[in-house]
C-alpha atoms as a PDB file:
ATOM      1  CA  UNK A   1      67.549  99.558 101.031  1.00  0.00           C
ATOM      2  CA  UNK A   2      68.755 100.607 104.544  1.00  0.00           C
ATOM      3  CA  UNK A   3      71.674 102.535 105.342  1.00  0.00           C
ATOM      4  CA  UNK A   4      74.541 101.601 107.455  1.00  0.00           C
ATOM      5  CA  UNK A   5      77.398 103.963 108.613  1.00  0.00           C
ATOM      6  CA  UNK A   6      81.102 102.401 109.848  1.00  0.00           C
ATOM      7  CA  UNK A   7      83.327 104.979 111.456  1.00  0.00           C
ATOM      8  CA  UNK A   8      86.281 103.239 112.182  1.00  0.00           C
ATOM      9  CA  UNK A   9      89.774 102.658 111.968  1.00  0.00           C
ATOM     10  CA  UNK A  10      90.734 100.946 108.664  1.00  0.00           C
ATOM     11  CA  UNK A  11      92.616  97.899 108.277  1.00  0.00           C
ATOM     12  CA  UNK A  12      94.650  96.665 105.527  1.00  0.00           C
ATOM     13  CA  UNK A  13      94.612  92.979 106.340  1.00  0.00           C
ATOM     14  CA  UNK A  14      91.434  93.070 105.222  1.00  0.00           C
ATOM     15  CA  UNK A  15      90.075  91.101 108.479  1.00  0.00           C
ATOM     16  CA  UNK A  16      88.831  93.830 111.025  1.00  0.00           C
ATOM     17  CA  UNK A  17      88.291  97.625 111.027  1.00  0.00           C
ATOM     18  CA  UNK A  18      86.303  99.121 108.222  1.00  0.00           C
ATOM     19  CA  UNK A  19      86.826  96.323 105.632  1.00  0.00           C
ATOM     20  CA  UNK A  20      85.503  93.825 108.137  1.00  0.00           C
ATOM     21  CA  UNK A  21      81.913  95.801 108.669  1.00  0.00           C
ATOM     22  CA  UNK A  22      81.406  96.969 105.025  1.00  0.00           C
ATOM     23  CA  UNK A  23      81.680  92.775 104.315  1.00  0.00           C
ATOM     24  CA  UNK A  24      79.254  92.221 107.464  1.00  0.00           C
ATOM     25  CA  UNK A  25      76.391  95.122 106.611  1.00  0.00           C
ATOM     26  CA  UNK A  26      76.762  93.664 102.941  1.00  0.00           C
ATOM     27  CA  UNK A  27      76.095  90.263 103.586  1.00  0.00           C
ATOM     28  CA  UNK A  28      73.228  91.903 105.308  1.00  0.00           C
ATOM     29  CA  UNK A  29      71.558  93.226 102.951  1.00  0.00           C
ATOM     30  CA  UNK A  30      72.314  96.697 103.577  1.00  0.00           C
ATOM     31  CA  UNK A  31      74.059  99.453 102.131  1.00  0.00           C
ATOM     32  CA  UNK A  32      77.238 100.205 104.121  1.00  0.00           C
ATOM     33  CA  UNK A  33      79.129 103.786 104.400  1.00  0.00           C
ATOM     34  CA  UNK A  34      82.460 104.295 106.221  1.00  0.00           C
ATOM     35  CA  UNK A  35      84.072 107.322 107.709  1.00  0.00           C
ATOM     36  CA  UNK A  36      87.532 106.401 108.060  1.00  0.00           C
ATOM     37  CA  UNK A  37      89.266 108.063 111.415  1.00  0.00           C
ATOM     38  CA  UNK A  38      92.741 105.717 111.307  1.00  0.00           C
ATOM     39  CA  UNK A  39      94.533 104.383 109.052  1.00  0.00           C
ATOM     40  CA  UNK A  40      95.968 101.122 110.389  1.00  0.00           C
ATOM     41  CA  UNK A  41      99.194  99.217 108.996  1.00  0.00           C
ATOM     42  CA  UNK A  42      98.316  95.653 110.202  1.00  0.00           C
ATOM     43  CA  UNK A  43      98.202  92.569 109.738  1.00  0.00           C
ATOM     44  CA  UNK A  44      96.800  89.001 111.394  1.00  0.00           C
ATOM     45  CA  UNK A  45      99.732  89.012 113.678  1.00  0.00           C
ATOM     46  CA  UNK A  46     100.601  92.754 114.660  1.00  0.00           C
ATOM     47  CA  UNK A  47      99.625  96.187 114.134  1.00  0.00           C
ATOM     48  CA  UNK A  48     103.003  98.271 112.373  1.00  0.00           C
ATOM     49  CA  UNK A  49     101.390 101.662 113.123  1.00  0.00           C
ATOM     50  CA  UNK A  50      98.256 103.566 113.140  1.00  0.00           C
ATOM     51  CA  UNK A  51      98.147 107.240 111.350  1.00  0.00           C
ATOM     52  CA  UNK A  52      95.325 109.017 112.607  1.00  0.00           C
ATOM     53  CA  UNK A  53      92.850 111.378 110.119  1.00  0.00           C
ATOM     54  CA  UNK A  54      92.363 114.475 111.486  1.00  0.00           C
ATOM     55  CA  UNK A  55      89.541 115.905 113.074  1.00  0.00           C
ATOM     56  CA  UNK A  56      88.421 118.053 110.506  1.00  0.00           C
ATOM     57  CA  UNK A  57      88.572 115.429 107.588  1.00  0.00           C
ATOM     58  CA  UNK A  58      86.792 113.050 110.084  1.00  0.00           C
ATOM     59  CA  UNK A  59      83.882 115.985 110.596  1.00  0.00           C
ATOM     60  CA  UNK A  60      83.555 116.321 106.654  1.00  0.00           C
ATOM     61  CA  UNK A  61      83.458 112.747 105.495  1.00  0.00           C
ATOM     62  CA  UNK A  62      80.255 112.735 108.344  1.00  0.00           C
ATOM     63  CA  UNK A  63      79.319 115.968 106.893  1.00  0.00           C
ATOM     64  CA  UNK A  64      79.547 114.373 103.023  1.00  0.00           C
ATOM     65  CA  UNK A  65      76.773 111.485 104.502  1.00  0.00           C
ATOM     66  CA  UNK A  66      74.455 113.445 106.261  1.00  0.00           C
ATOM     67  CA  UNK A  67      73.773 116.001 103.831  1.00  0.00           C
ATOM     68  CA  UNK A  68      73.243 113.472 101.437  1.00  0.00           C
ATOM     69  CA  UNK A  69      72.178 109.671 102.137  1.00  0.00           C
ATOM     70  CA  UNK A  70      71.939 109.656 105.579  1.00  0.00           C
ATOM     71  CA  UNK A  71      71.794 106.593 107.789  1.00  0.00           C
ATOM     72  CA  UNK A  72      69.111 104.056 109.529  1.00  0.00           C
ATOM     73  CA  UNK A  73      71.970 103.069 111.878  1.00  0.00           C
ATOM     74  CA  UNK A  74      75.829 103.935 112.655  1.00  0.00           C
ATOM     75  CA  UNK A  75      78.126 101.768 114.233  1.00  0.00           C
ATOM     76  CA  UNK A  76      81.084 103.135 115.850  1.00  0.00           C
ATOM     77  CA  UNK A  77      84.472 101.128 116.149  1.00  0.00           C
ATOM     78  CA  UNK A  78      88.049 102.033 117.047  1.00  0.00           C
ATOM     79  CA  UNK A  79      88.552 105.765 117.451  1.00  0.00           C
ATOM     80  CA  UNK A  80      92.099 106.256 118.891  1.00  0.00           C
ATOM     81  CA  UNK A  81      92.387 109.633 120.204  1.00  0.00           C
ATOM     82  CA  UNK A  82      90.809 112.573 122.439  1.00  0.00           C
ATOM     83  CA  UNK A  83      90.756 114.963 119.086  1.00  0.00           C
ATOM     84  CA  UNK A  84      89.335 111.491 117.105  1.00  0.00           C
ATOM     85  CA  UNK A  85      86.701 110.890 119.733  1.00  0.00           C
ATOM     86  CA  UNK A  86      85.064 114.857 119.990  1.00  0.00           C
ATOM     87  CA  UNK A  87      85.019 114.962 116.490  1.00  0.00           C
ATOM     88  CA  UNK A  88      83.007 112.002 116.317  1.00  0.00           C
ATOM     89  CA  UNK A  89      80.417 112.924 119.051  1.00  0.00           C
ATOM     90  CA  UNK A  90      80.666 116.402 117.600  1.00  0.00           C
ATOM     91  CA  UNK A  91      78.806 114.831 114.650  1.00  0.00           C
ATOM     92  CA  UNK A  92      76.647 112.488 116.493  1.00  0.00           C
ATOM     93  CA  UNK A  93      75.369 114.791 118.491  1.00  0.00           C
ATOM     94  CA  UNK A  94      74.756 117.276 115.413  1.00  0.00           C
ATOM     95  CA  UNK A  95      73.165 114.915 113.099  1.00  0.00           C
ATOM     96  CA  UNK A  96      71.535 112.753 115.909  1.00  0.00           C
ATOM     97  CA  UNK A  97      71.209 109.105 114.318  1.00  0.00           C
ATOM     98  CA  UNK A  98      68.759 106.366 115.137  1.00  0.00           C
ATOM     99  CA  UNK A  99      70.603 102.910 116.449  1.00  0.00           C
ATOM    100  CA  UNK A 100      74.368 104.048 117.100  1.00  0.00           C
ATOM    101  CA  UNK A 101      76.147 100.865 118.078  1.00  0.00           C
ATOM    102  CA  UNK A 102      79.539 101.641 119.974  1.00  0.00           C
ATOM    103  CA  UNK A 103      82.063  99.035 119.930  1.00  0.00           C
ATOM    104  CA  UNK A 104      85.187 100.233 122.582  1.00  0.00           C
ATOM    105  CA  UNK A 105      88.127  98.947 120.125  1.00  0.00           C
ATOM    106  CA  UNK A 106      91.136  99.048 122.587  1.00  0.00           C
ATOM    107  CA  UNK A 107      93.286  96.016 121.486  1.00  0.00           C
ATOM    108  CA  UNK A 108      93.617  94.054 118.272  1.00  0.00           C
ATOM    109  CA  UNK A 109      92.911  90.658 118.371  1.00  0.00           C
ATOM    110  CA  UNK A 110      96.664  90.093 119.208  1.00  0.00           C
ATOM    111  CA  UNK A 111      97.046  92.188 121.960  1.00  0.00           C
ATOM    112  CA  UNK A 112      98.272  95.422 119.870  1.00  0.00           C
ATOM    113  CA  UNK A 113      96.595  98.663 121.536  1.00  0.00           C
ATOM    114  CA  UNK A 114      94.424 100.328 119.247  1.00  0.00           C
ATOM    115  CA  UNK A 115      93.232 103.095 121.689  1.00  0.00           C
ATOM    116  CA  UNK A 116      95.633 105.440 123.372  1.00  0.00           C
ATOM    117  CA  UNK A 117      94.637 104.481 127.148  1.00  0.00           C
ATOM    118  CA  UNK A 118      95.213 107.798 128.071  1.00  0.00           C
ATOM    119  CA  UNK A 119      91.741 108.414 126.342  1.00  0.00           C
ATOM    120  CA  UNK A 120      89.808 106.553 128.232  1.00  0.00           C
ATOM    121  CA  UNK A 121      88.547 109.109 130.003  1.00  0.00           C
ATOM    122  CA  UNK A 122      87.426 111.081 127.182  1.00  0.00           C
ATOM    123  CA  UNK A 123      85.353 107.860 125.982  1.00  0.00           C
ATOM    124  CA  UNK A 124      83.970 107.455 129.120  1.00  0.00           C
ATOM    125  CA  UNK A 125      82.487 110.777 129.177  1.00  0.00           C
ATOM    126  CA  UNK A 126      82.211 111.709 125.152  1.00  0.00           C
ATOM    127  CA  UNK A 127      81.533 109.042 123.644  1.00  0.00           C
ATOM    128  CA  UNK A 128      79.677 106.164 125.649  1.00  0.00           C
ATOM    129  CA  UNK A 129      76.510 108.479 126.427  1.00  0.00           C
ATOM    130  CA  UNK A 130      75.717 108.581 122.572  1.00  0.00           C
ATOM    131  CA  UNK A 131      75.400 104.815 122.264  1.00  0.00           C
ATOM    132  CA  UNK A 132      72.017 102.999 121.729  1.00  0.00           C
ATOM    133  CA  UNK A 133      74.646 100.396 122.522  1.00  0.00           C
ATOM    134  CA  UNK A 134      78.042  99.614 123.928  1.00  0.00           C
ATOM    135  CA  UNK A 135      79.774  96.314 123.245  1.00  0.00           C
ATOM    136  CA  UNK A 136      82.477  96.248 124.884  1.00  0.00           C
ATOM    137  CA  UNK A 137      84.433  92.603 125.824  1.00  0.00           C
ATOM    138  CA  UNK A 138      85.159  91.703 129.159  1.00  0.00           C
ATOM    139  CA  UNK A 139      89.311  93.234 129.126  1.00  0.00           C
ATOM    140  CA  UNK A 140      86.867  96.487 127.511  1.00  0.00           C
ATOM    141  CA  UNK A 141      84.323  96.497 130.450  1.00  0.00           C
ATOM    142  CA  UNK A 142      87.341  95.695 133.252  1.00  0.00           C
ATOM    143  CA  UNK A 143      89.074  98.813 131.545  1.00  0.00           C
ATOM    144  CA  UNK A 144      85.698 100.910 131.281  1.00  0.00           C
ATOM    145  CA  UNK A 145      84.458  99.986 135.050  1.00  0.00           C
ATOM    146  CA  UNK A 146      87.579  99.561 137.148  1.00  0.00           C
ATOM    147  CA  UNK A 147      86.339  96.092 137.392  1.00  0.00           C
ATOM    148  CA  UNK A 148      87.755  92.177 137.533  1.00  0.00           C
ATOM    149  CA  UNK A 149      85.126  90.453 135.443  1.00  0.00           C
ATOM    150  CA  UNK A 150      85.100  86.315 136.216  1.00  0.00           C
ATOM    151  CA  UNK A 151      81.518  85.485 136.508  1.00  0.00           C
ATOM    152  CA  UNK A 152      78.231  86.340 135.071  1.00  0.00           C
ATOM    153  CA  UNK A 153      77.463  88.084 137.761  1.00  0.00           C
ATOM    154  CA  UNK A 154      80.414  90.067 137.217  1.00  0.00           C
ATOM    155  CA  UNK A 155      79.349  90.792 133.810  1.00  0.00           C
ATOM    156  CA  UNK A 156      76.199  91.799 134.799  1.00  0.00           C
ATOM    157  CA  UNK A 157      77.274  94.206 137.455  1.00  0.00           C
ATOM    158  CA  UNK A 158      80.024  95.546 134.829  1.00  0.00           C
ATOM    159  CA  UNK A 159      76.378  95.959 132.584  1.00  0.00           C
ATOM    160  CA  UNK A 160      74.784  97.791 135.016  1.00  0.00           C
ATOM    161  CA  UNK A 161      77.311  99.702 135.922  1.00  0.00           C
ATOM    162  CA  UNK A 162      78.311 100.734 132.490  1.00  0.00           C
ATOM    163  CA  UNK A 163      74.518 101.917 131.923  1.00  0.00           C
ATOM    164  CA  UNK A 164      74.397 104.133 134.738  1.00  0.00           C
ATOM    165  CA  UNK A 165      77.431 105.916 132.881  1.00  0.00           C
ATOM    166  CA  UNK A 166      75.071 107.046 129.922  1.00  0.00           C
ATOM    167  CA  UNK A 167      74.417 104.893 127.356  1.00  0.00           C
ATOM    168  CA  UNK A 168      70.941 102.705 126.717  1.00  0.00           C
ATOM    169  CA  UNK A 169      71.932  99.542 126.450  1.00  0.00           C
ATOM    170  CA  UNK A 170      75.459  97.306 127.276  1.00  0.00           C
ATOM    171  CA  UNK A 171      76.237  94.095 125.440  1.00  0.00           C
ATOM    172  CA  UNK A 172      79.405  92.398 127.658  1.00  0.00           C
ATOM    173  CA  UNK A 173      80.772  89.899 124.959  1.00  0.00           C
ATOM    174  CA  UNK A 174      82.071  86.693 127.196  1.00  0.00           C
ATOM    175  CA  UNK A 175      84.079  85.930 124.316  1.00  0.00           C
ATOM    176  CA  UNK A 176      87.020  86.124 127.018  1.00  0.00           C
ATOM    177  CA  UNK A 177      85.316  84.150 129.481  1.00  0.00           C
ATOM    178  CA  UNK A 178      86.324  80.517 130.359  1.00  0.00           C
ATOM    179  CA  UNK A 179      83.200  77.739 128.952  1.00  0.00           C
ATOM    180  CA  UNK A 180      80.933  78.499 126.741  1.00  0.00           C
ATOM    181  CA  UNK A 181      80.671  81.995 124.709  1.00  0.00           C
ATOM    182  CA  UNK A 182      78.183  83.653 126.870  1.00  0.00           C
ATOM    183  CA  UNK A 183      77.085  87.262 126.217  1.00  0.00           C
ATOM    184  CA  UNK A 184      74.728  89.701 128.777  1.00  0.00           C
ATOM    185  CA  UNK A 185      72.922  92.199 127.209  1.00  0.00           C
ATOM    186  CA  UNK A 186      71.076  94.769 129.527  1.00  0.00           C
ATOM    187  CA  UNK A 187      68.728  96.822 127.836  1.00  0.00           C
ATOM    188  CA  UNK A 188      68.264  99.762 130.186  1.00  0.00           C
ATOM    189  CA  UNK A 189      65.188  97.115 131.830  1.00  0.00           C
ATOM    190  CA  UNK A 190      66.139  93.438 131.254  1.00  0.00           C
ATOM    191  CA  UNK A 191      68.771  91.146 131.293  1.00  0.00           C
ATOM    192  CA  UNK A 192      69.169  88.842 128.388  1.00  0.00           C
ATOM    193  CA  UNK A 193      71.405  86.116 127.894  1.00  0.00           C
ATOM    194  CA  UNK A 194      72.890  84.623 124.409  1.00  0.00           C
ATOM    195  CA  UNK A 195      75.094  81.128 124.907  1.00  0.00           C
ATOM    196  CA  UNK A 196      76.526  79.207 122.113  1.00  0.00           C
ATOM    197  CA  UNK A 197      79.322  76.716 122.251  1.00  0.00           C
ATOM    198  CA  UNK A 198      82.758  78.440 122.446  1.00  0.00           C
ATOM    199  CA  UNK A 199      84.565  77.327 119.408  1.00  0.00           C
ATOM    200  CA  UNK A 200      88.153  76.429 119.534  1.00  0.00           C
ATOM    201  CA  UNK A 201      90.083  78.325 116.911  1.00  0.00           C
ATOM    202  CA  UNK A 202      92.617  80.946 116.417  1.00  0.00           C
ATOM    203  CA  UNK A 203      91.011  82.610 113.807  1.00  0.00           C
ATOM    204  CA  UNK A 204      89.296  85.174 114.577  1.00  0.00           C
ATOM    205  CA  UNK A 205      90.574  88.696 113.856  1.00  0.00           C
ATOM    206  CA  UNK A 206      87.681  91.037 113.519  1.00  0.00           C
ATOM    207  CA  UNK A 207      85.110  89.392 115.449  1.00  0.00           C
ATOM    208  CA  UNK A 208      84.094  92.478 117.760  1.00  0.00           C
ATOM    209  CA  UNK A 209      83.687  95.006 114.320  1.00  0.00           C
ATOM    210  CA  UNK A 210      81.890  91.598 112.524  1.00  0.00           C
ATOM    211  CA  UNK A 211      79.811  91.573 115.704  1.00  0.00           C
ATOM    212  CA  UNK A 212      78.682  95.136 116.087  1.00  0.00           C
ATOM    213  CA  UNK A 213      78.477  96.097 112.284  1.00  0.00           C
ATOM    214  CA  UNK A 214      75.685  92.769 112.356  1.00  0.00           C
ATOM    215  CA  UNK A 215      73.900  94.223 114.989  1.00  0.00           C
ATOM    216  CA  UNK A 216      73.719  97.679 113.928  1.00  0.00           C
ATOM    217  CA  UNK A 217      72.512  96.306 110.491  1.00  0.00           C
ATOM    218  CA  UNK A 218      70.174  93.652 111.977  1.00  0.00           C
ATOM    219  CA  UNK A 219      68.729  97.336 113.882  1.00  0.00           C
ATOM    220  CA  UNK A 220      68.773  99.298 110.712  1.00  0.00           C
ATOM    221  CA  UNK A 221      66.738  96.350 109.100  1.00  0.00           C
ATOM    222  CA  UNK A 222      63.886  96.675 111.710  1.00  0.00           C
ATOM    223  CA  UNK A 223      64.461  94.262 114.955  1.00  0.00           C
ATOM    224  CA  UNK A 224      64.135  94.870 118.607  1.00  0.00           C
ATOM    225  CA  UNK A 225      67.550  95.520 120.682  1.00  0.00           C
ATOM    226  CA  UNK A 226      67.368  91.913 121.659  1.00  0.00           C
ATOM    227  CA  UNK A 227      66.767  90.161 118.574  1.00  0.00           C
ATOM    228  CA  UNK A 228      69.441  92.221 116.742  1.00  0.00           C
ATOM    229  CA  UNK A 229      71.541  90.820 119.102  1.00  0.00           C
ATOM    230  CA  UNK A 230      70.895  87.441 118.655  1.00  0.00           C
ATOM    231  CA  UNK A 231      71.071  87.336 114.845  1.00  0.00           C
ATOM    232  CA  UNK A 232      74.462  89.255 115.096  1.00  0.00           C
ATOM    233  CA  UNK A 233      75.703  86.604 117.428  1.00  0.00           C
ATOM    234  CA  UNK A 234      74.574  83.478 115.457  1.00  0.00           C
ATOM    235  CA  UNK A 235      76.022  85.461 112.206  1.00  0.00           C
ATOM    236  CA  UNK A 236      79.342  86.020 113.928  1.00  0.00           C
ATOM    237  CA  UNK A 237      79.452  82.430 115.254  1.00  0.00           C
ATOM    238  CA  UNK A 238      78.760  81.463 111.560  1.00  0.00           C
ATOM    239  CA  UNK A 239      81.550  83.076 110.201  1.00  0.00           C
ATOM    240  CA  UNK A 240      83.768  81.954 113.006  1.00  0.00           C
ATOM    241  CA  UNK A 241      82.848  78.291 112.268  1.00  0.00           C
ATOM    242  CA  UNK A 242      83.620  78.601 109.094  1.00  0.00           C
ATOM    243  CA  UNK A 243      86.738  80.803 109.566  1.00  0.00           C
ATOM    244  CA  UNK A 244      89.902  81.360 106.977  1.00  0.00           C
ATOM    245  CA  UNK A 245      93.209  79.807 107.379  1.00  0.00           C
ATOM    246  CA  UNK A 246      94.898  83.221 105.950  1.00  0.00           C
ATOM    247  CA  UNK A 247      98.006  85.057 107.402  1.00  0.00           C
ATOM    248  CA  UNK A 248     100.344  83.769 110.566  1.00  0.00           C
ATOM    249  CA  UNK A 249      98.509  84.916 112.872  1.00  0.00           C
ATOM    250  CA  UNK A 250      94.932  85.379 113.853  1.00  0.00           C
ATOM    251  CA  UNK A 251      93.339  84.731 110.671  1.00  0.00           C
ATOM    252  CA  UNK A 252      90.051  86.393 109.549  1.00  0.00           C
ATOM    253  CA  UNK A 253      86.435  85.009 109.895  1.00  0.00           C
ATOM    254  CA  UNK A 254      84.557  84.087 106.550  1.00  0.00           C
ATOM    255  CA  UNK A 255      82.111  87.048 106.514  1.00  0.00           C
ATOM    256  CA  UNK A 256      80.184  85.468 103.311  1.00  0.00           C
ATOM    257  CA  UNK A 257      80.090  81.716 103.771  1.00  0.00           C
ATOM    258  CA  UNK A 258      75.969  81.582 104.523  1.00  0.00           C
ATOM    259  CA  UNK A 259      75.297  84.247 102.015  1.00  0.00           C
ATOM    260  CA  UNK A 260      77.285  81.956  99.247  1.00  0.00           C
ATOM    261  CA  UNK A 261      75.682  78.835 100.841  1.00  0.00           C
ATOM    262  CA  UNK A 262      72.137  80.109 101.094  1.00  0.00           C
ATOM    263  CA  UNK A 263      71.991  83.420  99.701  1.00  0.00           C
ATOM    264  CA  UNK A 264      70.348  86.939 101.321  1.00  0.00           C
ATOM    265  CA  UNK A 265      67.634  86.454 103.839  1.00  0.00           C
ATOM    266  CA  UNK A 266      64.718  89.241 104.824  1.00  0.00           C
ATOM    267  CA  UNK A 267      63.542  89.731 107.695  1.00  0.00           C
END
């Protein structure tokens, strides 16, 4: 079985954050780990507060994997300060991991920060030159570049000029975007381009850590950059479709409906 490692902020709700990926890399078929860097009081509607782990607890849960079961791919999710952040890529960098998937978590779903923007910086330069990839939504890439993002083109000059800043590969999620939900992966050579039909609901908390946890397990699992990309995007449009009518707010997406349906496929 392939291993999977979340390090992320955790969330309560159940919908996003940790809880979110360890549901997505199971119904993947793989076997998911989580380093926990926040712990996040929230719920569909707003985040209460975030209590940070520290550094050294966040360097010895990595510490506790890598000495022991290792990974075939890490995906990286909200990490909310400087200290948070070097700690991370302190690991990384130490360990050096196949397939790191970063996902730049700066908002919740409802508009609640999740990263302190005075760290922005220190992800720029830190933590985005570790990433196999970066998936970072279009308010993430405006933020990241300096940007206004309205086009495809813009998203795929926001792609190119997010790979010149380090990392391999940039998946700009047009979940933001008005039409249809149209994402631009570059891969360091090519531009690809994944399209489905934008579906109209409020419910989805958690789809950027549903998104990047399928990806990084779809990479663990054996597929190319580009094909991970487009099984994590029809999986997250699955559970979207098929999303839960929990909570006030944003409700969660139903990370299990085609494994219940159909049960596990293999590559």
């Amino acid at each position: 079985m392939k291993r999977v490692l979340t390090i992320a902020g955790s969330d309560c709700s159940g919908g996003a954050g940790i809880q979110a990926d360890i549901k997505t890399m199971s119904a993947h078929g793989v076997f998911a780990m989580s380093v926990i860097v926040s712990v996040v009081a929230e719920n569909t509607s707003r985040v209460i507060d975030i209590q940070d782990v520290t550094p050294d607890m966040i360097e010895k849960q990595m510490d506790a994997i890598y000495e022991d079961i290792g990974t075939d791919a890490v995906k990286v999710g909200m990490l909310s300060t400087p200290q948070c952040m070097r700690a991370v890529a302190k690991k990384l960098t130490e360990y050096r991991p196949e397939n790191i998937v970063i996902d730049p978590v700066m908002y919740a779903k409802n508009g609640c920060p999740l990263m302190d923007p005075r760290s922005i910086d220190t992800f720029k330069s830190v933590v985005l030159p570790l990433a196999d990839l970066l998936t970072p939504n279009i308010p993430e890439a405006e933020e990241i570049t300096g940007m206004k993002i309205e086009t495809i083109d813009d998203m795929k000059a926001a792609a190119l000029k997010i790979h010149e800043m380090g990392c391999r590969a940039v998946l700009v999620k047009g979940g933001h975007y008005i039409g249809d939900a149209s994402d631009v992966l570059f891969d360091g050579e090519t531009f690809h381009f994944f399209t489905t039909k934008r579906i109209h609901t409020k419910n989805t908390h958690g789809t950027g850590c549903t998104l990047s946890s399928a990806i990084a397990s779809n990479l663990a699992n054996g597929c190319t950059m580009a094909e991970a990309v487009r099984r994590g995007k029809n999986y997250v449009t699955m559970a979207i479709e098929h999303a839960l009518e929990l909570g006030k707010g944003c409700g969660p997406t139903n990370h299990f409906y085609d494994l219940y349906q159909n049960g596990l496929k293999t590559l």
